[in-house]
C-alpha atoms as a PDB file:
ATOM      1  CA  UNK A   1     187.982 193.153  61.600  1.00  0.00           C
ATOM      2  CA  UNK A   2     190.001 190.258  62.170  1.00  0.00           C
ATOM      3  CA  UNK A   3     189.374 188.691  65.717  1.00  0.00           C
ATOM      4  CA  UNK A   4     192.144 186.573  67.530  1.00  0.00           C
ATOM      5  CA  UNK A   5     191.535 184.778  70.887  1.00  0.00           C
ATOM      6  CA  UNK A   6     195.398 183.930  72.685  1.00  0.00           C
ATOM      7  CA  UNK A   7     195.345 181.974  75.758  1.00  0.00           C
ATOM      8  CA  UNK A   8     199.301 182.377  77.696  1.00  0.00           C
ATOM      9  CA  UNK A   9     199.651 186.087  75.853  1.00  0.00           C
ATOM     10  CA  UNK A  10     201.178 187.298  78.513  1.00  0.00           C
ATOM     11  CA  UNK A  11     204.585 185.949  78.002  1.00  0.00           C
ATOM     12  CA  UNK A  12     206.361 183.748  75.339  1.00  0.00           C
ATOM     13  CA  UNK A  13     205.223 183.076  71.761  1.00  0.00           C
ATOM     14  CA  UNK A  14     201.616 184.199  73.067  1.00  0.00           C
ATOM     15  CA  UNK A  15     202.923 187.740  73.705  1.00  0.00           C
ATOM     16  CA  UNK A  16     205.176 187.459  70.914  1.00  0.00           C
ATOM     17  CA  UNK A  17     201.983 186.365  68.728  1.00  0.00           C
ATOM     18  CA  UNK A  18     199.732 188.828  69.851  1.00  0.00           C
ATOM     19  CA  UNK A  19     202.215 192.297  69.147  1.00  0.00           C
ATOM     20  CA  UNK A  20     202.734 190.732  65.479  1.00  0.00           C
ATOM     21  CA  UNK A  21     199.261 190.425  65.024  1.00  0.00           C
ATOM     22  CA  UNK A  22     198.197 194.049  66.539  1.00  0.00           C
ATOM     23  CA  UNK A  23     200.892 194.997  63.961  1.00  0.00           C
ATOM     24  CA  UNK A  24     198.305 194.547  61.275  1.00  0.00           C
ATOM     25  CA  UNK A  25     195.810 197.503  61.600  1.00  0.00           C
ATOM     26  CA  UNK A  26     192.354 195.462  60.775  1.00  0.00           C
ATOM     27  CA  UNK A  27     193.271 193.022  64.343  1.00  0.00           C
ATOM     28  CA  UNK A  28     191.883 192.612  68.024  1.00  0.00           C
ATOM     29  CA  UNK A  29     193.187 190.876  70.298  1.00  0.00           C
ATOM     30  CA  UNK A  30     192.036 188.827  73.672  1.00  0.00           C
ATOM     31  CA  UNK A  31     194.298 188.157  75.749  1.00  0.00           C
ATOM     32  CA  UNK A  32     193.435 185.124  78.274  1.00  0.00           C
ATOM     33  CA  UNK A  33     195.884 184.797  80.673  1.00  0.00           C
ATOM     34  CA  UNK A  34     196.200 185.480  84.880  1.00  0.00           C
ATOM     35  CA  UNK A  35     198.012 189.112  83.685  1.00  0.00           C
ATOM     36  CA  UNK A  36     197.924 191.681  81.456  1.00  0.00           C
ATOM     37  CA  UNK A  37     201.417 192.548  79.645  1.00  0.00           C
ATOM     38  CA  UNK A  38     200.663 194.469  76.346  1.00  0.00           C
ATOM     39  CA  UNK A  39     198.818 198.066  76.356  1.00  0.00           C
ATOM     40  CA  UNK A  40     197.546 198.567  72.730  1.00  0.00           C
ATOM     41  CA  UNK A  41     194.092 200.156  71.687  1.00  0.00           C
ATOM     42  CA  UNK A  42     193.612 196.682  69.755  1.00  0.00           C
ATOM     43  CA  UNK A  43     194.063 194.739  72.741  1.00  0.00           C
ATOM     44  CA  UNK A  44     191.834 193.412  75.212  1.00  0.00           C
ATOM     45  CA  UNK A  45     192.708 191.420  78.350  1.00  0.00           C
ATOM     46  CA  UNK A  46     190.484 188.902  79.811  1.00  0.00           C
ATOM     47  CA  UNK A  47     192.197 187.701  83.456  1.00  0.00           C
ATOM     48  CA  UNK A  48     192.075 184.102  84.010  1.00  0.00           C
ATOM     49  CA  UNK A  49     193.971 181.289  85.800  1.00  0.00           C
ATOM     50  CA  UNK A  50     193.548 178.384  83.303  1.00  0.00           C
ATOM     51  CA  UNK A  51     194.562 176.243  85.997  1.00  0.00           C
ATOM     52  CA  UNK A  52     190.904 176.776  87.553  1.00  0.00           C
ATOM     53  CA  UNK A  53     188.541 174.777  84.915  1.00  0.00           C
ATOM     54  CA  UNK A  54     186.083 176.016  86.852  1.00  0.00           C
ATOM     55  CA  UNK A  55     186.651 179.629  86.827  1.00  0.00           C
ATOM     56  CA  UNK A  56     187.667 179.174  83.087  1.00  0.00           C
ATOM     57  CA  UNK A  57     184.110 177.933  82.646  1.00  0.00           C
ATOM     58  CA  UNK A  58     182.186 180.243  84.740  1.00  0.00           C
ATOM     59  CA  UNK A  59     184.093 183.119  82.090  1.00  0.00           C
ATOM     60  CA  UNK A  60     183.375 181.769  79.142  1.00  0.00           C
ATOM     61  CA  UNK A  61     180.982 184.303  77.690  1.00  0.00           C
ATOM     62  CA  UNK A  62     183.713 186.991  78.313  1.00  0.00           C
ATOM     63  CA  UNK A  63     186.379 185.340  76.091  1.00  0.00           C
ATOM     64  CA  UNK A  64     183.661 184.578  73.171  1.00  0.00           C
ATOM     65  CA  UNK A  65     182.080 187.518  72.424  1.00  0.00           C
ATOM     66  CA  UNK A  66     179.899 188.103  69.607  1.00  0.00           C
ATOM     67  CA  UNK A  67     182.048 189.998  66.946  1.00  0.00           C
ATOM     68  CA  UNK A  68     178.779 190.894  64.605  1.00  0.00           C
ATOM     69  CA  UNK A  69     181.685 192.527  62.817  1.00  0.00           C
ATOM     70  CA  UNK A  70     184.071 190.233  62.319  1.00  0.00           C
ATOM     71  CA  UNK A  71     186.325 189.053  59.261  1.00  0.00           C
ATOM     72  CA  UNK A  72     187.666 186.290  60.869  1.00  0.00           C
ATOM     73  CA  UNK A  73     187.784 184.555  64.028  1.00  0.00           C
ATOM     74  CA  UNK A  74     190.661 182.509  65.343  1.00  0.00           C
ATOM     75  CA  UNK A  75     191.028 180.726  68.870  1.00  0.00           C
ATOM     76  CA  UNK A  76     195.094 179.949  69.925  1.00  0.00           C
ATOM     77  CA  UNK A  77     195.501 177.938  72.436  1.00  0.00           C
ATOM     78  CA  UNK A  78     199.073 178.824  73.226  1.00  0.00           C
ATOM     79  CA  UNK A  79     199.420 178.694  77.132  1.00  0.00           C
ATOM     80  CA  UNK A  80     201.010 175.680  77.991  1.00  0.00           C
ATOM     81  CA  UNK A  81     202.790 173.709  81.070  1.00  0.00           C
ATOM     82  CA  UNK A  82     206.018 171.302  81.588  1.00  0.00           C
ATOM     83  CA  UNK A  83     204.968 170.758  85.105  1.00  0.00           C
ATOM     84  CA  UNK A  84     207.650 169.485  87.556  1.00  0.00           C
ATOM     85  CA  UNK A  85     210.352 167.296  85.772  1.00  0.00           C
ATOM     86  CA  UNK A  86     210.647 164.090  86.966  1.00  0.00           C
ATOM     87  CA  UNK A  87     209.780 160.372  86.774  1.00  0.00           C
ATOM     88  CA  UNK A  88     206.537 158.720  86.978  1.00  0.00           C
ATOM     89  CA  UNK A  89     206.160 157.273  90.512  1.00  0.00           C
ATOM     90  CA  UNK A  90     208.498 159.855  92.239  1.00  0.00           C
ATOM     91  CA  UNK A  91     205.721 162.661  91.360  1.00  0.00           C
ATOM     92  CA  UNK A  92     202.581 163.797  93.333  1.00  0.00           C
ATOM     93  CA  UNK A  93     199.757 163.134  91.497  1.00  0.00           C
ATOM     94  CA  UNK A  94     198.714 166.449  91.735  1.00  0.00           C
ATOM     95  CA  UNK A  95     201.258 167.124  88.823  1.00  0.00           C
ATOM     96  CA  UNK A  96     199.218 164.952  86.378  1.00  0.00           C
ATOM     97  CA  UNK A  97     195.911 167.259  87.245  1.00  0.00           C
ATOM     98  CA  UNK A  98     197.731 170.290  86.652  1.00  0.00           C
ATOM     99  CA  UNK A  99     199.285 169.813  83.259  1.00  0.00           C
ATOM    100  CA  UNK A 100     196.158 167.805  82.251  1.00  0.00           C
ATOM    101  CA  UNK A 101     194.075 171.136  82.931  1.00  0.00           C
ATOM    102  CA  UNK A 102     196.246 173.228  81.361  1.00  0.00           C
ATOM    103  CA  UNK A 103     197.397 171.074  78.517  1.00  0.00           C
ATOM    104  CA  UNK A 104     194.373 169.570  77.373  1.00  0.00           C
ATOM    105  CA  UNK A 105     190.999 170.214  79.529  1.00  0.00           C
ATOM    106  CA  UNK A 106     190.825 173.926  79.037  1.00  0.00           C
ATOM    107  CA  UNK A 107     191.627 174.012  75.516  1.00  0.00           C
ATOM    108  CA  UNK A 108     189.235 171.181  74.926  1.00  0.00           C
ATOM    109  CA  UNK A 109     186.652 173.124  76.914  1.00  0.00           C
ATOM    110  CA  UNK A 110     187.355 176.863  74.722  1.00  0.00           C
ATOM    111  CA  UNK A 111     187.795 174.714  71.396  1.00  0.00           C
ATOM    112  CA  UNK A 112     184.162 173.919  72.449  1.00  0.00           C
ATOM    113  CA  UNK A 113     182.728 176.894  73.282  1.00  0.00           C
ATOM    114  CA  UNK A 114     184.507 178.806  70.211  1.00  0.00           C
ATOM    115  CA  UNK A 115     182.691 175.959  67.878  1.00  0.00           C
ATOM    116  CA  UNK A 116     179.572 176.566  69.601  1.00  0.00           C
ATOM    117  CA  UNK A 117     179.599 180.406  70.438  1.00  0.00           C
ATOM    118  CA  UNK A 118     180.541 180.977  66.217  1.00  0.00           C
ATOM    119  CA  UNK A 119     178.573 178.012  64.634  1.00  0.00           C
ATOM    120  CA  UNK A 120     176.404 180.475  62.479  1.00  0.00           C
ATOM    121  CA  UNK A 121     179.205 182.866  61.438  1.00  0.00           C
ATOM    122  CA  UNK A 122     179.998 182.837  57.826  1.00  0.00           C
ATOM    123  CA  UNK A 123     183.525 183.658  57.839  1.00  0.00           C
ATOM    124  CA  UNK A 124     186.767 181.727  58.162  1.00  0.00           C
ATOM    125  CA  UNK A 125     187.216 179.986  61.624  1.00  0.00           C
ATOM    126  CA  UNK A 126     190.139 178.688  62.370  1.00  0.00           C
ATOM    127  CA  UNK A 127     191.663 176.765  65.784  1.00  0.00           C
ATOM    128  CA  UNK A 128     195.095 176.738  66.207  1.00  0.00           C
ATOM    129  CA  UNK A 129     196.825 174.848  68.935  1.00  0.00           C
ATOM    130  CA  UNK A 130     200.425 174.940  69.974  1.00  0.00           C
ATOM    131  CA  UNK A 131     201.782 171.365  70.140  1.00  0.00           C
ATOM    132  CA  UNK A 132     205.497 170.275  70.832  1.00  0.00           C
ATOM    133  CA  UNK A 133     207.867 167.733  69.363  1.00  0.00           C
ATOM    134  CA  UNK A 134     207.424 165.907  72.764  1.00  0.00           C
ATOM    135  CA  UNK A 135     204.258 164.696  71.967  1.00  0.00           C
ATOM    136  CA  UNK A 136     205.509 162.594  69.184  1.00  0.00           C
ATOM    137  CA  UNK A 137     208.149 160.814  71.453  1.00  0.00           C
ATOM    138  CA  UNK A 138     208.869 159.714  75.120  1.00  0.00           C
ATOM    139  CA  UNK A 139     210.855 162.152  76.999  1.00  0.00           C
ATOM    140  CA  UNK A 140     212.019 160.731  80.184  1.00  0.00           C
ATOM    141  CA  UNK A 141     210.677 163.554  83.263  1.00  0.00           C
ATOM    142  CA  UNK A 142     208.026 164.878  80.864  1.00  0.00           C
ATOM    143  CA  UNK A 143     204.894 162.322  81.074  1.00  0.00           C
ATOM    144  CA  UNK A 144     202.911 164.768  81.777  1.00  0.00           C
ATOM    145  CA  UNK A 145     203.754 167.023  79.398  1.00  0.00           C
ATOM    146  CA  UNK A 146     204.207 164.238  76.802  1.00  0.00           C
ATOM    147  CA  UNK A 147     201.466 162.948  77.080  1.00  0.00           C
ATOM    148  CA  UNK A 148     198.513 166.058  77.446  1.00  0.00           C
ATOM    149  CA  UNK A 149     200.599 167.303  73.974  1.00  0.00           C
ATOM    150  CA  UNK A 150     199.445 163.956  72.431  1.00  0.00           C
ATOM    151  CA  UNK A 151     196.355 164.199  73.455  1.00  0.00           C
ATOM    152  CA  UNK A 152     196.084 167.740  71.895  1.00  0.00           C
ATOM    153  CA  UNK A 153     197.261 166.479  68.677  1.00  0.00           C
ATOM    154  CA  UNK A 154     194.473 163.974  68.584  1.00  0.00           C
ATOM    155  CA  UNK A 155     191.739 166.209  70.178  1.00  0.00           C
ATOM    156  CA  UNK A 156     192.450 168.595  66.951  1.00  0.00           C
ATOM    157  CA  UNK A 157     192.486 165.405  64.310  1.00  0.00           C
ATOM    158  CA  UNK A 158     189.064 164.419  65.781  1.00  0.00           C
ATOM    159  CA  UNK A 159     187.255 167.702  66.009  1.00  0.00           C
ATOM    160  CA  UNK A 160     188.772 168.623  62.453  1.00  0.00           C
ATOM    161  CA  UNK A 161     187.606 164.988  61.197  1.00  0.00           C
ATOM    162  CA  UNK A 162     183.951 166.355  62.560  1.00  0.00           C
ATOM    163  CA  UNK A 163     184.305 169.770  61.214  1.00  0.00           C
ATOM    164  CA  UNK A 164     184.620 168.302  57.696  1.00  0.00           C
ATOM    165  CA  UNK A 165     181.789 165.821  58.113  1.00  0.00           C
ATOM    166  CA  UNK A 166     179.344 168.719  58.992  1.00  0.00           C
ATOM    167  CA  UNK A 167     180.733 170.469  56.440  1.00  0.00           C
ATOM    168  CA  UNK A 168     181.575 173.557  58.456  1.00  0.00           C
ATOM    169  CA  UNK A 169     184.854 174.978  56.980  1.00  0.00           C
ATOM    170  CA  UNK A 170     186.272 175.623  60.215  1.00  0.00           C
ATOM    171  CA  UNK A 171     190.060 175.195  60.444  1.00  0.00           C
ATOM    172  CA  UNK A 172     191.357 173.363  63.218  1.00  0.00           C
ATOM    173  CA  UNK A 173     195.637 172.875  63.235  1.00  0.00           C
ATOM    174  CA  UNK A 174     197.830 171.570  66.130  1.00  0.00           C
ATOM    175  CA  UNK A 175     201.519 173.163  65.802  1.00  0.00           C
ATOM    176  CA  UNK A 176     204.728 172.092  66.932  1.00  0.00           C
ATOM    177  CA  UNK A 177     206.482 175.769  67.326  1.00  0.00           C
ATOM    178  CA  UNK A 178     209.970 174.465  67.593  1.00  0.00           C
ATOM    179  CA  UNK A 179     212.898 174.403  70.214  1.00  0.00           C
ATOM    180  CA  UNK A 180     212.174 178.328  71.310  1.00  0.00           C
ATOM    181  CA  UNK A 181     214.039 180.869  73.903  1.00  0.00           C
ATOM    182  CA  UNK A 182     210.773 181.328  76.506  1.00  0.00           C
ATOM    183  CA  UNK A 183     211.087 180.350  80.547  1.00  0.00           C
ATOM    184  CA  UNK A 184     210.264 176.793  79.555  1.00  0.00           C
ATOM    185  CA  UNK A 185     213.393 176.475  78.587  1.00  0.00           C
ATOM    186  CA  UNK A 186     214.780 178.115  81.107  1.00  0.00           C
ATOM    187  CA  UNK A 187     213.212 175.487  83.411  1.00  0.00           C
ATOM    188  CA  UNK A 188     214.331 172.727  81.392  1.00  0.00           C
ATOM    189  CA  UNK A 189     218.432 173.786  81.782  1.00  0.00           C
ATOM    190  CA  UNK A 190     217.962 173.975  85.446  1.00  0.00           C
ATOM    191  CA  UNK A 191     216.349 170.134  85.772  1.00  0.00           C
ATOM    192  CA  UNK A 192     217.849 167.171  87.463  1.00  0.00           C
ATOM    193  CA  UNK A 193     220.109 164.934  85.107  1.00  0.00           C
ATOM    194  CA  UNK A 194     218.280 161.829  87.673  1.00  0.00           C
ATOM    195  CA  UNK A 195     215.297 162.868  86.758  1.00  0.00           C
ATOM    196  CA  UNK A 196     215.900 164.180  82.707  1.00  0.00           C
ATOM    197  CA  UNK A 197     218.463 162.610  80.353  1.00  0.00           C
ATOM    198  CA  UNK A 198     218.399 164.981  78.022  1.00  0.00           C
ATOM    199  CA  UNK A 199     219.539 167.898  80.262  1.00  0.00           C
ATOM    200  CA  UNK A 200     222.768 168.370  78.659  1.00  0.00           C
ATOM    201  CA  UNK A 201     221.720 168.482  75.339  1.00  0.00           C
ATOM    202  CA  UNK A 202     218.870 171.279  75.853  1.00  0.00           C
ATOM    203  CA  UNK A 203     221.995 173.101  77.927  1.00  0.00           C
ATOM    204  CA  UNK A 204     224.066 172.858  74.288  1.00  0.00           C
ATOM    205  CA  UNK A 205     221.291 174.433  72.636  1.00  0.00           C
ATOM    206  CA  UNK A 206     221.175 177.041  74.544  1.00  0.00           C
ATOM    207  CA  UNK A 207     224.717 177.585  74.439  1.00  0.00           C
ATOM    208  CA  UNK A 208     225.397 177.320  70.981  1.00  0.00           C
ATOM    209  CA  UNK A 209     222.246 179.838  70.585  1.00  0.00           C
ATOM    210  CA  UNK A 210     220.041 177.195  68.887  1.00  0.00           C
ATOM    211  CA  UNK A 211     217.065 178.346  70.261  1.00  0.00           C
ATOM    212  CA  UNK A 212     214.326 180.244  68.230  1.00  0.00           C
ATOM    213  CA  UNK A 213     213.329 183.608  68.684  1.00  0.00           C
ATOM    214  CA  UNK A 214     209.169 184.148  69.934  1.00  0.00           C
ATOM    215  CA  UNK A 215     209.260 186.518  67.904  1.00  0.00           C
ATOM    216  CA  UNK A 216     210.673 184.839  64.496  1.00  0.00           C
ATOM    217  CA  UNK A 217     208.219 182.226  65.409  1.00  0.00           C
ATOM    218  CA  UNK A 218     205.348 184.494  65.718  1.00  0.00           C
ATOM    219  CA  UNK A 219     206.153 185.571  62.380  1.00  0.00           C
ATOM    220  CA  UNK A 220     206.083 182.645  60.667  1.00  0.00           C
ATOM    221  CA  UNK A 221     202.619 181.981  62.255  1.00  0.00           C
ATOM    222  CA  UNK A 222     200.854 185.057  61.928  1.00  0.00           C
ATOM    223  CA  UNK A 223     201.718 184.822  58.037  1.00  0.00           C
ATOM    224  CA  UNK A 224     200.178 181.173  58.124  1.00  0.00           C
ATOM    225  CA  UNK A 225     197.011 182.273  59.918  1.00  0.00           C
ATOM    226  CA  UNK A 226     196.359 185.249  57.179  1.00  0.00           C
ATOM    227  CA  UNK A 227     196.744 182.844  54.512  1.00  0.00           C
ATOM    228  CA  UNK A 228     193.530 180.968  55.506  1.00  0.00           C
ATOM    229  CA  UNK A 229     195.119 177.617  53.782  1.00  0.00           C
ATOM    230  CA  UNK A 230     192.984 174.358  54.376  1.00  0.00           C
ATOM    231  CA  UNK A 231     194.682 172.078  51.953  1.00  0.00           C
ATOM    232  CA  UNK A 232     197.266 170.483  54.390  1.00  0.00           C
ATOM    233  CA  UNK A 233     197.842 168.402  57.493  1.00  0.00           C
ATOM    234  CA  UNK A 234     196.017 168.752  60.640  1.00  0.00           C
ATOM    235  CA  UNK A 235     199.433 168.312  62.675  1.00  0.00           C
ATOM    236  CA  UNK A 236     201.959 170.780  61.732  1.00  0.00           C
ATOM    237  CA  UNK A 237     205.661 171.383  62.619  1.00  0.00           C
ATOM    238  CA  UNK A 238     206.520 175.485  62.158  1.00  0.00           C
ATOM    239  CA  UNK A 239     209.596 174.482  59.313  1.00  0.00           C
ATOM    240  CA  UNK A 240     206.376 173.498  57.457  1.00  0.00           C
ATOM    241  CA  UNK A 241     204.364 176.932  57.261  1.00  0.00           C
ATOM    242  CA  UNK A 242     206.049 178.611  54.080  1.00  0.00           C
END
């Protein structure tokens, strides 16, 4: 049995990920998000506000069970936040906590554990993390976001650099998804102009119906996962996974 671990499944690519993987009839699925939205035998649901490090913490031997069975295992750390748009100095500073937690501290905290809880286990391990094209460049209103995305990208080149010193064979990939139709977006079209330059344009995309499917997306991915493939970069963009 292949095991998959989706943080944000709820909603989004992480739904969209986790019906294309229960597709496949050797999958489970673990849901970690504050609600359940998929009913499937295959899928389990493990309630969590990853907002609350704390809670996230005291619930970590729920979301890493021992799989004595297992194939595979695979963390995704999909759930991600934009926070409130706007510029640095006009924000609370309880925006920076929030999107930090979400962003970066939890998955830092479950990339962890998974290492940890399946250190022993003899079969592929991989870490996948969902990145974003913002956090290669400044985006005026995102910081936040900009930033914590950055930081993912270099948490995964440092614990893959480890991983390959100890000789582990564990997988560890950060992935930019692409510009994709979710309530991110949504959020995005509605922002300021004062506080977002780019407003206008991410309107056009939407317009023009530029914006990717979840569930193309999810496709793409779940095909990448299968293939087990650790010749390649640690940072990925999804036009790269053919």
């Amino acid at each position: 049995m292949h095991y998959y671990i989706i943080t944000g499944a709820s909603r989004g690519l992480g739904k969209a990920l986790a019906e294309e993987l229960l597709k496949q009839p050797d999958t489970t699925v673990l849901g970690v998000s504050r609600h359940a939205t998929i009913e499937h035998d295959r899928y389990h649901h493990q309630p969590l506000d990853l907002s609350d490090s704390t809670a996230v913490e005291n619930n970590l031997a729920k979301v890493f069970v021992q799989w004595k069975d297992a194939d595979s295992l695979t963390l995704v750390n999909n759930a991600g936040v934009l926070g409130e748009i706007g510029y640095m100095g006009e924000l609370q500073n309880e925006h920076y906590s929030f999107v930090f937690t979400i962003n970066v501290v939890v998955p830092a905290m479950l990339m962890n554990t998974f290492l940890s809880a399946y250190a022993s286990y003899q079969v592929p391990r991989t870490i996948l993390n969902i990145s974003s094209g913002a956090a290669q460049r400044p985006v005026d209103g995102w910081s936040a976001y900009c930033a914590s995305k950055a930081a993912l990208e270099m948490l995964s080149r440092t614990a893959q650099k480890e991983q390959d010193l100890r000789s582990s064979g564990v997988r560890i990939r950060a992935l930019s998804p692409g510009v994709i139709d979710t309530n991110m977006q949504e959020q995005i079209r509605t922002a300021d102009e004062q506080q977002f330059s780019e407003a206008a344009r991410f309107a056009g995309l939407h317009a023009e119906e530029q914006l990717q499917a979840p569930e193309n997306v999810a496709q793409k991915i779940t095909s990448w996962l299968r293939r087990l493939s650790i010749d390649e970069e640690v940072v990925l963009r999804v036009e790269m996974l053919s």
